[in-house]
Protein backbone atom coordinates (compact mmCIF):
# COMPACT_ATOMS: atom_id res chain seq x y z
CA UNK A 1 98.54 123.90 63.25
CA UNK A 2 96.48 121.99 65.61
CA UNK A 3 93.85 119.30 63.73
CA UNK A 4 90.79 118.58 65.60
CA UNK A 5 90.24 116.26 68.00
CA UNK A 6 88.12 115.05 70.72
CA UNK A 7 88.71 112.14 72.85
CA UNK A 8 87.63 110.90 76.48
CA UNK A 9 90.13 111.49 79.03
CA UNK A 10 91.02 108.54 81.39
CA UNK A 11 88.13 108.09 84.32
CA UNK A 12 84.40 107.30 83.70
CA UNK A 13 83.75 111.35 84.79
CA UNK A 14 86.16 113.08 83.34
CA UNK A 15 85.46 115.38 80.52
CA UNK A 16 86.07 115.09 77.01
CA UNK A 17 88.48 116.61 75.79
CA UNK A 18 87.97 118.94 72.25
CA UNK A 19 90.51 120.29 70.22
CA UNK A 20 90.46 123.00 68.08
CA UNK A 21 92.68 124.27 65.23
CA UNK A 22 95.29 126.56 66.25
CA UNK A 23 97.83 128.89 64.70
CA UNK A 24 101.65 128.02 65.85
CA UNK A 25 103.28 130.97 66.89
CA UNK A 26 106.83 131.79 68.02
CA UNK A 27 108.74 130.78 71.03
CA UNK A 28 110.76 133.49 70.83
CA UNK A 29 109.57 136.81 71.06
CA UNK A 30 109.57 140.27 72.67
CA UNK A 31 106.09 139.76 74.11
CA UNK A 32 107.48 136.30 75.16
CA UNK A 33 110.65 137.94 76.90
CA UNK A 34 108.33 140.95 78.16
CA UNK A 35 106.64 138.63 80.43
CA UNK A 36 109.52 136.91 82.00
CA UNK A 37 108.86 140.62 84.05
CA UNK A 38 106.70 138.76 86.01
CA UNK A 39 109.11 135.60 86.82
CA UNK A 40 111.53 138.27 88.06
CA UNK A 41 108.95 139.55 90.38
CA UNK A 42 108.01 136.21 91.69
CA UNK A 43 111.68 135.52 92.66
CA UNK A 44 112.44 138.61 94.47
CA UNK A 45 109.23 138.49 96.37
CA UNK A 46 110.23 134.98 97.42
CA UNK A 47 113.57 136.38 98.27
CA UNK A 48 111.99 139.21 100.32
CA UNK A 49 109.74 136.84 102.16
CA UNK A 50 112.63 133.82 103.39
CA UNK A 51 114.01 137.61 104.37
CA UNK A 52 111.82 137.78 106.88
CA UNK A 53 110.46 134.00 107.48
CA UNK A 54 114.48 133.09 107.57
CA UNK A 55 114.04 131.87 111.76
CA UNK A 56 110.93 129.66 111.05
CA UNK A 57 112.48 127.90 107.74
CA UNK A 58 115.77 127.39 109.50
CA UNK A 59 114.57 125.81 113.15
CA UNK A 60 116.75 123.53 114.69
CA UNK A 61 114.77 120.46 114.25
CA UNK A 62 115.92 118.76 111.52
CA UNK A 63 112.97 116.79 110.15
CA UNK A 64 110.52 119.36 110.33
CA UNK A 65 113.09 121.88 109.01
CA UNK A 66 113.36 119.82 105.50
CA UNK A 67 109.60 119.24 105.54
CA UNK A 68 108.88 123.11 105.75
CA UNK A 69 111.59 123.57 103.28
CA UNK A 70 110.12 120.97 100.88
CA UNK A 71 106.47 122.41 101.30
CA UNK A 72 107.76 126.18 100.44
CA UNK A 73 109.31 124.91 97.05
CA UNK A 74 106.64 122.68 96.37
CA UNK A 75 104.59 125.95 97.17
CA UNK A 76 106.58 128.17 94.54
CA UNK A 77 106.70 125.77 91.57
CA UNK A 78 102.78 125.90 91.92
CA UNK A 79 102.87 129.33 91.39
CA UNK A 80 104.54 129.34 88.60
CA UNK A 81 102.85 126.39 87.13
CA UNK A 82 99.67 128.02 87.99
CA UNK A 83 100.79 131.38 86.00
CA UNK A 84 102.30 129.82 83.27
CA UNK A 85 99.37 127.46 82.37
CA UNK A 86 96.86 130.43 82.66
CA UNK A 87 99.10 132.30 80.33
CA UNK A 88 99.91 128.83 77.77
CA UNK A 89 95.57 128.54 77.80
CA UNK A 90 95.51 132.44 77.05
CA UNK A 91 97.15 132.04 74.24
CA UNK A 92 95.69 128.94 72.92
CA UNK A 93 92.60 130.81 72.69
CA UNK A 94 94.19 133.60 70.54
CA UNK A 95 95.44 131.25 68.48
CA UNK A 96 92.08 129.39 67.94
CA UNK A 97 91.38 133.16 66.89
CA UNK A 98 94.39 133.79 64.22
CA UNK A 99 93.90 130.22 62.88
CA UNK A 100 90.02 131.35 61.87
CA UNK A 101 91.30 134.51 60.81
CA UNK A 102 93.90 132.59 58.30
CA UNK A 103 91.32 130.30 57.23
CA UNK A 104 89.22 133.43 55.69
CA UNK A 105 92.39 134.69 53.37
CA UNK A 106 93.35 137.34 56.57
CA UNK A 107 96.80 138.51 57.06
CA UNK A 108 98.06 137.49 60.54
CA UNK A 109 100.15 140.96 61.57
CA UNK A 110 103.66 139.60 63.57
CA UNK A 111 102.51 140.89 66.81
CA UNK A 112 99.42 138.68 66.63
CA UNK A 113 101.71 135.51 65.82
CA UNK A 114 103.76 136.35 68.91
CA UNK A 115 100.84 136.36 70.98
CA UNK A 116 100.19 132.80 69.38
CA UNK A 117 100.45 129.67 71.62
CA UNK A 118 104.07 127.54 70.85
CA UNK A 119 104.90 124.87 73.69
CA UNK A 120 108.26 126.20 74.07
CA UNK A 121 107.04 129.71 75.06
CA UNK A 122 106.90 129.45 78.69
CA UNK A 123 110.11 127.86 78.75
CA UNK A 124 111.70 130.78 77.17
CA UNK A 125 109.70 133.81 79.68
CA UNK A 126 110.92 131.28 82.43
CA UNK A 127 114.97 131.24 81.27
CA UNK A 128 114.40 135.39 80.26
CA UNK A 129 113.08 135.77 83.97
CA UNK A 130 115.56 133.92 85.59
CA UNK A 131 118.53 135.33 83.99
CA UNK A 132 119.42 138.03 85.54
CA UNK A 133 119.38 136.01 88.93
CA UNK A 134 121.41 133.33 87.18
CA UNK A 135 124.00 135.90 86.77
CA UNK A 136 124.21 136.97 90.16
CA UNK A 137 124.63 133.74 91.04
CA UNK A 138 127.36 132.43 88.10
CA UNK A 139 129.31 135.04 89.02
CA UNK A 140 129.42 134.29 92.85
CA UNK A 141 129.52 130.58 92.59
CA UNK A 142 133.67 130.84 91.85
CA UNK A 143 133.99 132.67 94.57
CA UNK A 144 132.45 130.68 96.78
CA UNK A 145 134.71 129.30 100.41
CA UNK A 146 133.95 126.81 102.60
CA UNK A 147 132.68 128.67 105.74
CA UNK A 148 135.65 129.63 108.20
CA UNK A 149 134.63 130.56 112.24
CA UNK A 150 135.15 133.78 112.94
CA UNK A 151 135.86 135.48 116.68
CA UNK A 152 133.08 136.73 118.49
CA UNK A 153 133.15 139.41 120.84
CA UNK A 154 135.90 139.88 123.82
CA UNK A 155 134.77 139.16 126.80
CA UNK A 156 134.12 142.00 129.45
CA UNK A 157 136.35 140.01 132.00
CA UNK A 158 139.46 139.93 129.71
CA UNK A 159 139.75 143.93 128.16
CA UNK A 160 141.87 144.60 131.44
CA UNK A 161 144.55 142.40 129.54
CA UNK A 162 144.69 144.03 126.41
CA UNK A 163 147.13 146.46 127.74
CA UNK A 164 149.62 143.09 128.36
CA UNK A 165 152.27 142.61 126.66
CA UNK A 166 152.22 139.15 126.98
CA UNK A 167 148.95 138.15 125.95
CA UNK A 168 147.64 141.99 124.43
CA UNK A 169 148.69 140.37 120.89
CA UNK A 170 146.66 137.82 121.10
CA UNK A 171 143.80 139.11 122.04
CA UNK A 172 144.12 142.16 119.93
CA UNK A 173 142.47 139.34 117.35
CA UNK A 174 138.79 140.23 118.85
CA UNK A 175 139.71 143.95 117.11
CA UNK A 176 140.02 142.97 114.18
CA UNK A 177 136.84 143.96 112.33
CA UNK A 178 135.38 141.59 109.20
CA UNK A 179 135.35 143.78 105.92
CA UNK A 180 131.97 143.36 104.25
CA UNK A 181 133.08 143.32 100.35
CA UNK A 182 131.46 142.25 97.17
CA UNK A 183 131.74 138.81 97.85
CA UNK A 184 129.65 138.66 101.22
CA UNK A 185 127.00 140.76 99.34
CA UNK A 186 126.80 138.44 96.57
CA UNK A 187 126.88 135.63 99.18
CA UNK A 188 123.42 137.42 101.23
CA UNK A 189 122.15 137.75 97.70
CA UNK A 190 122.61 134.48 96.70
CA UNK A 191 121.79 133.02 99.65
CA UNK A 192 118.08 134.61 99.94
CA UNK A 193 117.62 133.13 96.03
CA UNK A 194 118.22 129.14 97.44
CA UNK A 195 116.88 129.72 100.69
CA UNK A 196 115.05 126.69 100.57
CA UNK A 197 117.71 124.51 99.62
CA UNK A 198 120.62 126.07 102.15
CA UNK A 199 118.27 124.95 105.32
CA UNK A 200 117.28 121.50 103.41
CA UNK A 201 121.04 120.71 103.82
CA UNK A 202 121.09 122.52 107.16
CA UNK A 203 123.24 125.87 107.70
CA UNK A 204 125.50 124.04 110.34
CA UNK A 205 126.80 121.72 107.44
CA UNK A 206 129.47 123.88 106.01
CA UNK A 207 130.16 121.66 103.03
CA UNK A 208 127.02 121.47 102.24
CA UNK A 209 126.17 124.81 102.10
CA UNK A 210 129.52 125.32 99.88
CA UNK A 211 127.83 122.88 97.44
CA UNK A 212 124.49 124.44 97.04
CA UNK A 213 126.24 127.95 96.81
CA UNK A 214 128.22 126.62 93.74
CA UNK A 215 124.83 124.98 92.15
CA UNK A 216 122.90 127.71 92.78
CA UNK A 217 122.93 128.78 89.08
CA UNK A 218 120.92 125.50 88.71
CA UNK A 219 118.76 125.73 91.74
CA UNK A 220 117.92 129.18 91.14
CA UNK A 221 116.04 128.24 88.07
CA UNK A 222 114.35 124.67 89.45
CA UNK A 223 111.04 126.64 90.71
CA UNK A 224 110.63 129.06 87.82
CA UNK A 225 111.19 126.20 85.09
CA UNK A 226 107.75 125.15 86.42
CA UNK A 227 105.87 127.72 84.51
CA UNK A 228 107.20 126.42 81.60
CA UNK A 229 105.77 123.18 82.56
CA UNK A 230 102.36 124.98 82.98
CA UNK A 231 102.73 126.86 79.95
CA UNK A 232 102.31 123.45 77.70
CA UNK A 233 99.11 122.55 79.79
CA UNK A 234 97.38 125.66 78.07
CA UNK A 235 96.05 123.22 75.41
CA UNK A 236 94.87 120.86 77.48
CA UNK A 237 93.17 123.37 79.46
CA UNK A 238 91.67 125.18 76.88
CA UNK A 239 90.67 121.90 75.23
CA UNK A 240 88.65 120.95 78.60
CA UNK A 241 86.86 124.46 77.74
CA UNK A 242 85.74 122.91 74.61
CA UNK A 243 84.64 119.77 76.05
CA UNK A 244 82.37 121.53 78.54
CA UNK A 245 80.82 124.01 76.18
CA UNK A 246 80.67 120.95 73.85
CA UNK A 247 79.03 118.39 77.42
CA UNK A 248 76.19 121.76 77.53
CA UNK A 249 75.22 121.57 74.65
CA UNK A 250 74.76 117.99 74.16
CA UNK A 251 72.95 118.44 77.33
CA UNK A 252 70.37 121.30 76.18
CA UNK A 253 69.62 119.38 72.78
CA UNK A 254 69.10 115.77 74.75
CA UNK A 255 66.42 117.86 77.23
CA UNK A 256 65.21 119.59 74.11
CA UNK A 257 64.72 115.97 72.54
CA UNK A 258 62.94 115.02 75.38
CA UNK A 259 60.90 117.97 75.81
CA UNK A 260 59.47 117.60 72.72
CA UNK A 261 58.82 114.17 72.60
CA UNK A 262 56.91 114.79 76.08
CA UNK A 263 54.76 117.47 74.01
CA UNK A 264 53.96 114.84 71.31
CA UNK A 265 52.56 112.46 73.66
CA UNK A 266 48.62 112.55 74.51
CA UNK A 267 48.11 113.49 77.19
CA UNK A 268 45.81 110.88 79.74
CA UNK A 269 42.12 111.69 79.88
CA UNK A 270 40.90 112.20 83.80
């Protein structure tokens, strides 16, 4: 439970900061894991948009390639701190709600503790959301290979040779057709989920690439961790609420004061 509190923030404008009693609620929960729903739609859509934004992320020049790149994650861990500390100050308030509730000798039902603020929450919708993508991407990371050229295709000029004995095995190589198995799908999958950080080491630098495909159970979560982050700003943020409902009111009684102090005063004789 949450004492409380109010304080000045740092700065001669900023607000003061109120807190109020709260109730302490779970930080694991099925409400909790219910909403990690919405980190798994927040990493597909990303996927599906470096889908289609894949040419103007991955340009050839290299320092406004990693700029771009660091802007779009920069970009996405907003969103989800955004998200996550609307959510965190959501339930802060709810809590405020179920602590008053307590206080007059009511029975808090479960549901209503899960809906109760804890700072870990967000953490755990983050890791919930994530986890399926995680998956995809522990499972790919061992198979991972340092990227091999591959033929391209024969040249018009040479397909009278083919017929040659001499020199129709060796070019019977352009034939051969790549099989597209599991691994290249995970590989596209994966891929699309670390966008940001494949072109930040650049797509030409094979090794590099082979690194962030191995870490990309890691990556993968960097950006959604974020509205975790958020999540524990909820109390802050609801505690700025406070201080400006608390700032009006001081307000209305100090013009009230003067008001009637103005009333009380005779008034000049013309």
């Amino acid at each position: 439970m949450k004492v409380p509190m109010e304080r000045k923030t740092a700065g001669k404008k900023s607000p003061k900061l109120v807190f109020k009693p709260w109730l302490l609620g779970r930080w694991a929960s099925p409400l909790a894991a219910r909403r990690g729903g919405r980190i798994v739609g927040y990493v597909a859509m990303s996927a599906f948009v470096f889908f289609f934004m894949g040419q103007l992320m991955a340009m050839d020049i290299a320092w406004l390639r990693i700029l771009i790149n660091l802007v779009v994650l920069g970009l996405m861990g907003l969103v989800y701190y955004s998200d996550g500390a609307r959510m965190g100050e959501g339930d802060v308030a709810f809590a405020e709600i179920a602590h008053a509730r307590r206080e007059e000798g009511k029975a808090i039902p479960q549901k209503d503790l899960d809906r109760c603020f804890h700072p870990a929450k967000g953490f755990f919708t983050a890791l919930v959301g994530v986890a399926p993508f995680v998956l995809i991407c522990l499972i790919y990371a061992p198979l991972a290979k340092l990227a091999a050229y591959s033929l391209g295709v024969l040249p018009s000029w040479l397909e009278g040779y083919q017929t040659r004995a001499d020199i129709g095995l060796a070019l019977s190589y352009y034939q051969q057709q790549p099989s597209f198995g599991f691994a290249d799908a995970l590989r596209l999958i994966v891929r699309l989920l670390v966008f940001p950080f494949v072109n930040l080491v650049g797509a030409e630098n094979a090794a590099g690439v082979l690194w962030v495909e191995r870490l990309s159970p890691l990556l993968v979560m960097l950006a959604p961790l974020w509205y975790g982050m958020g999540y524990r700003r909820g109390e802050k943020l609801r505690a700025m609420v406070h201080g400006g409902i608390a700032a009006n009111r001081s307000r209305k009684r100090r013009g009230d004061t003067r008001a009637k102090q103005a009333a009380r005063e005779p008034k000049q004789l013309l």
